[in-house]
C-alpha atoms as a PDB file:
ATOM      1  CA  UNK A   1      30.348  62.596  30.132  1.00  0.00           C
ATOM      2  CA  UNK A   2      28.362  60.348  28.102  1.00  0.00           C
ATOM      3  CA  UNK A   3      29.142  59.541  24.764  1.00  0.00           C
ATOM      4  CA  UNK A   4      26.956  60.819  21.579  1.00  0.00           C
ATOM      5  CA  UNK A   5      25.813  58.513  19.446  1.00  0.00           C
ATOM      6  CA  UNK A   6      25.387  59.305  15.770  1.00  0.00           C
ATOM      7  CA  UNK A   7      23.193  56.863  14.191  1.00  0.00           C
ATOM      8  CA  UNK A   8      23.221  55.451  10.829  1.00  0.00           C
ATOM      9  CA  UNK A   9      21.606  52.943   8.247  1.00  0.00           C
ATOM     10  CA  UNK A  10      21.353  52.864   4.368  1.00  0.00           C
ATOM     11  CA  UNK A  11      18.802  51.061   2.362  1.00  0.00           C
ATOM     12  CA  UNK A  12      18.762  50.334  -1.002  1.00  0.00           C
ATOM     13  CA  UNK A  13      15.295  49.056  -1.609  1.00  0.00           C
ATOM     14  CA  UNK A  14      11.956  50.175  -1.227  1.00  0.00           C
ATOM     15  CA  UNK A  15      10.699  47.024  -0.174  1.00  0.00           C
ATOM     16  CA  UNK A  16      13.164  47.034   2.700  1.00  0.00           C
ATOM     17  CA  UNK A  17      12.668  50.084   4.211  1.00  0.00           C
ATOM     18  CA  UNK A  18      10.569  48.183   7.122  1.00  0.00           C
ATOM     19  CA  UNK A  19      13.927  46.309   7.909  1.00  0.00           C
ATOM     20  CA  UNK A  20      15.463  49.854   8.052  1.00  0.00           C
ATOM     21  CA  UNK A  21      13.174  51.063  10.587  1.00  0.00           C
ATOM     22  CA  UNK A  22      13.528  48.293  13.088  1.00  0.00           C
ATOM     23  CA  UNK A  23      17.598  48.626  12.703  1.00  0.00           C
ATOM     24  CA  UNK A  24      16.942  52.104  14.053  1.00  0.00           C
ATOM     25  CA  UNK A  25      14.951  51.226  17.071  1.00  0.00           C
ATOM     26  CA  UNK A  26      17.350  48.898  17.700  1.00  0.00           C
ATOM     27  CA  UNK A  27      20.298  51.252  17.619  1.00  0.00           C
ATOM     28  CA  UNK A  28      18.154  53.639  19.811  1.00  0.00           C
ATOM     29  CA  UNK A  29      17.565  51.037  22.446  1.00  0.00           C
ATOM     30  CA  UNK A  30      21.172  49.925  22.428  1.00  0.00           C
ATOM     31  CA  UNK A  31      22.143  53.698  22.818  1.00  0.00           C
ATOM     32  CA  UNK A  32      19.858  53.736  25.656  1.00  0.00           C
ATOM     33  CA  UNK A  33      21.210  50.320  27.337  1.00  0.00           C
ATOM     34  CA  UNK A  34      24.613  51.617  27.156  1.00  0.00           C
ATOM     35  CA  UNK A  35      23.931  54.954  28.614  1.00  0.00           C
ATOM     36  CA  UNK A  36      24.807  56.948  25.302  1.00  0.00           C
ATOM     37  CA  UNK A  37      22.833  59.948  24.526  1.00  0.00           C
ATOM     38  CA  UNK A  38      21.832  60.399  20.819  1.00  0.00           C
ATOM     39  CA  UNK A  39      22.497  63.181  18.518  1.00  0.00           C
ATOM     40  CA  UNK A  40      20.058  65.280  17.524  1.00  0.00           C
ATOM     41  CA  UNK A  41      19.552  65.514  13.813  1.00  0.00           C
ATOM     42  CA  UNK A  42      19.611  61.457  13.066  1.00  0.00           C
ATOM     43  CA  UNK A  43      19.142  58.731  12.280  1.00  0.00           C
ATOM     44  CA  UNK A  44      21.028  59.701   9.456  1.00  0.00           C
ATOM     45  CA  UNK A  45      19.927  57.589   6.664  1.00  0.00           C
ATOM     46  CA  UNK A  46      21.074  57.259   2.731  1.00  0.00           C
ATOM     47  CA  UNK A  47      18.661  55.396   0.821  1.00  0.00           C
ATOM     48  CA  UNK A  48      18.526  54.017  -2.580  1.00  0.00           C
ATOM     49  CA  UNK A  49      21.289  54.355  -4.943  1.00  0.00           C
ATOM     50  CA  UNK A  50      23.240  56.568  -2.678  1.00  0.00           C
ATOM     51  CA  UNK A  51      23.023  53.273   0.095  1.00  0.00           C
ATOM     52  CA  UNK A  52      25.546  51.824  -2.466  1.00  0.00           C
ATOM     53  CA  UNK A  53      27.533  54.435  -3.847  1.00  0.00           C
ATOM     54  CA  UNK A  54      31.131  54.994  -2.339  1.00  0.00           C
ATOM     55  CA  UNK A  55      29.685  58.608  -1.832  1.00  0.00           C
ATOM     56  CA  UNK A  56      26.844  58.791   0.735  1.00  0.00           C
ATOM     57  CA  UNK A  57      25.501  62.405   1.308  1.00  0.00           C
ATOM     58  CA  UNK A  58      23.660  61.441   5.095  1.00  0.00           C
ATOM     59  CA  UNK A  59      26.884  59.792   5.513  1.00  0.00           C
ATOM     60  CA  UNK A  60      29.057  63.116   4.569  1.00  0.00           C
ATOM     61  CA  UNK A  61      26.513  64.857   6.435  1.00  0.00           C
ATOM     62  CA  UNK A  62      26.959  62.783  10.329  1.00  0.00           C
ATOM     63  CA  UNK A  63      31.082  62.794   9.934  1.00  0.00           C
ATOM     64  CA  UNK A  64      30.566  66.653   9.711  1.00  0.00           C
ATOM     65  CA  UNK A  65      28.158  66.872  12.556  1.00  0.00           C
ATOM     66  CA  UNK A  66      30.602  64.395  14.631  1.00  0.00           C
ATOM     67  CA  UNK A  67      33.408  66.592  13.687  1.00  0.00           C
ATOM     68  CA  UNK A  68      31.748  69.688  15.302  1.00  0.00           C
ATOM     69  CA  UNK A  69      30.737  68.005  18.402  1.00  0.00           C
ATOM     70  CA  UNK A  70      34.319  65.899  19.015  1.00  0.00           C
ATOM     71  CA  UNK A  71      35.805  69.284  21.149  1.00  0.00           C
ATOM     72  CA  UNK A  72      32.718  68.500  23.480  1.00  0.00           C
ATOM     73  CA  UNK A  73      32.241  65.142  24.075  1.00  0.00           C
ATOM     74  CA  UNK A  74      33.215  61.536  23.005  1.00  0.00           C
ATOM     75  CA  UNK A  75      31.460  60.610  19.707  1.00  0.00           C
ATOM     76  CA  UNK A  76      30.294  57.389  17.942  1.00  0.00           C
ATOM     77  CA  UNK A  77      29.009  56.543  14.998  1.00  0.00           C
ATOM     78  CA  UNK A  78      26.233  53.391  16.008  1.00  0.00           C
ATOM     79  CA  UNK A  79      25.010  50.896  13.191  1.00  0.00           C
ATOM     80  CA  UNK A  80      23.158  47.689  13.882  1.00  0.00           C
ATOM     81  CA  UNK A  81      25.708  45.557  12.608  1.00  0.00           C
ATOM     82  CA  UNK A  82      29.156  46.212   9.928  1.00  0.00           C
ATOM     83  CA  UNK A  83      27.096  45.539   7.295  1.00  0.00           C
ATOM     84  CA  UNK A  84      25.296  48.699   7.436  1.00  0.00           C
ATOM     85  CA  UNK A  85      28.256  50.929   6.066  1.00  0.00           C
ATOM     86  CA  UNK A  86      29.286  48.462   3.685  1.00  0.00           C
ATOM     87  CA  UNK A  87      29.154  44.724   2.936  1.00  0.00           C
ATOM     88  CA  UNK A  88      32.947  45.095   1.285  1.00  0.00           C
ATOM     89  CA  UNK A  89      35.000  44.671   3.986  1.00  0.00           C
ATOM     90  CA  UNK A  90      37.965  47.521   2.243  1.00  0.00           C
ATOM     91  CA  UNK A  91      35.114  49.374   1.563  1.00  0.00           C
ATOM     92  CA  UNK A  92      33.604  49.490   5.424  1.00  0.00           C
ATOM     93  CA  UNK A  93      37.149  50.038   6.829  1.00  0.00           C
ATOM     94  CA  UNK A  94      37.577  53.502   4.267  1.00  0.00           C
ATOM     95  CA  UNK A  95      34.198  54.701   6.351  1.00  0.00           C
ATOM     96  CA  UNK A  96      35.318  53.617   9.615  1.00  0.00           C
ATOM     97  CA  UNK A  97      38.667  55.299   8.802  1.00  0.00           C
ATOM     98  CA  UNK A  98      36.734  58.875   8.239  1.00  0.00           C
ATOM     99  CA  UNK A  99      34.894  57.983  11.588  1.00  0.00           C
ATOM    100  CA  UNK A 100      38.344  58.225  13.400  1.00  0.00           C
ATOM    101  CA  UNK A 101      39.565  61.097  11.507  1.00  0.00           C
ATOM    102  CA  UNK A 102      36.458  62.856  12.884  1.00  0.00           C
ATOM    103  CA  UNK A 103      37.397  61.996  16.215  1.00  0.00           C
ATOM    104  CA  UNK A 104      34.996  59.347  16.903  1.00  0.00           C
ATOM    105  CA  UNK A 105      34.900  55.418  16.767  1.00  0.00           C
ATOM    106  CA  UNK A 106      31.825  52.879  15.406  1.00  0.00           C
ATOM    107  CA  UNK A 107      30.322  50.410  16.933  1.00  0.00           C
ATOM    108  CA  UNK A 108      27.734  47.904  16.236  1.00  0.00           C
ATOM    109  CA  UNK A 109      24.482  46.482  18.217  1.00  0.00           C
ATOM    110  CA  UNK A 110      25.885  43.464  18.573  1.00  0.00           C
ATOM    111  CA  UNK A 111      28.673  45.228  21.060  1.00  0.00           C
ATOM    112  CA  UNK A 112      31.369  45.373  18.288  1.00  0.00           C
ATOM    113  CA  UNK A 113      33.312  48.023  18.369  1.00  0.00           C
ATOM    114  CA  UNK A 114      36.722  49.885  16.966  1.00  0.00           C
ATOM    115  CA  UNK A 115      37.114  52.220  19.989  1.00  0.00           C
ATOM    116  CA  UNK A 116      40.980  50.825  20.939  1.00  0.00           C
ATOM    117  CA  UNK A 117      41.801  51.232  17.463  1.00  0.00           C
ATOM    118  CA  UNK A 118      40.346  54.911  16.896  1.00  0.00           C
ATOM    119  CA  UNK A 119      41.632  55.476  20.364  1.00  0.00           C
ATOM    120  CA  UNK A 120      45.011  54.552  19.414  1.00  0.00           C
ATOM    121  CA  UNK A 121      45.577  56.035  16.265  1.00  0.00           C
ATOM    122  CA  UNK A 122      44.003  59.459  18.054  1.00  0.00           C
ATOM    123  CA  UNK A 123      46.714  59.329  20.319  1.00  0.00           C
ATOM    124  CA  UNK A 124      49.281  58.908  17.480  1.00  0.00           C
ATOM    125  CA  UNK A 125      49.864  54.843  17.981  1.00  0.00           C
ATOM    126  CA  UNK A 126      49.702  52.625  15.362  1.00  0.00           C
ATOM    127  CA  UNK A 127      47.546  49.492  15.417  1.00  0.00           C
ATOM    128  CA  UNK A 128      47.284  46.997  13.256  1.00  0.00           C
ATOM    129  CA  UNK A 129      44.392  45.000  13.378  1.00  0.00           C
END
């Protein structure tokens, strides 16, 4: 069964919300070249302040929707590239981290991806990288 692809983007500024949009599309087409089907309910988006707060409500919002959909199918939260959750790396790796304890894995548009890890630590390994 295909994956489901949860997609996600945060923008800070008005005057960048244009950037935003294209990121989507993008993550829509990649979800489409890779044969992912995509959730219903996103893009899931937080935008101004909340884009830099270490709480993001659309965030909060896609883990629980993953979470519900994880007995189903495989799930994935898709950004256009790492920077998109976070450009502190500590920071990015706390949201990844509540990816894979909702059962899922993130990748990027750029075909980077933490599936082995989430996979591993799902299965009760340990990895450390």
């Amino acid at each position: 069964m295909a994956p489901l692809a949860f997609v996600y983007d945060r923008c800070a500024s008005r005057s960048a919300r244009r950037q935003l949009e294209m990121r989507l599309m993008g993550c829509h087409a990649h979800a489409d070249r890779m044969g992912w089907v995509l959730a219903a309910g996103g893009p899931w988006r937080d935008l101004g302040a909340e884009a830099l707060a270490p709480h993001r409500p659309a965030l909060g919002d896609l883990v629980a929707a993953m979470r519900a959909e994880t007995c189903r199918r495989p799930v994935l939260l898709l950004v256009h590239d790492w920077g998109r959750l976070a450009t502190d790396d500590t920071h990015r790796q706390r949201l990844q981290q509540r990816i894979v304890e909702a059962g899922g894995w993130t990748a990027t548009t750029f075909g980077e991806s933490d599936e082995p890890a989430a996979r591993a630590i799902a299965a009760g390994g340990r990895h450390d990288g």
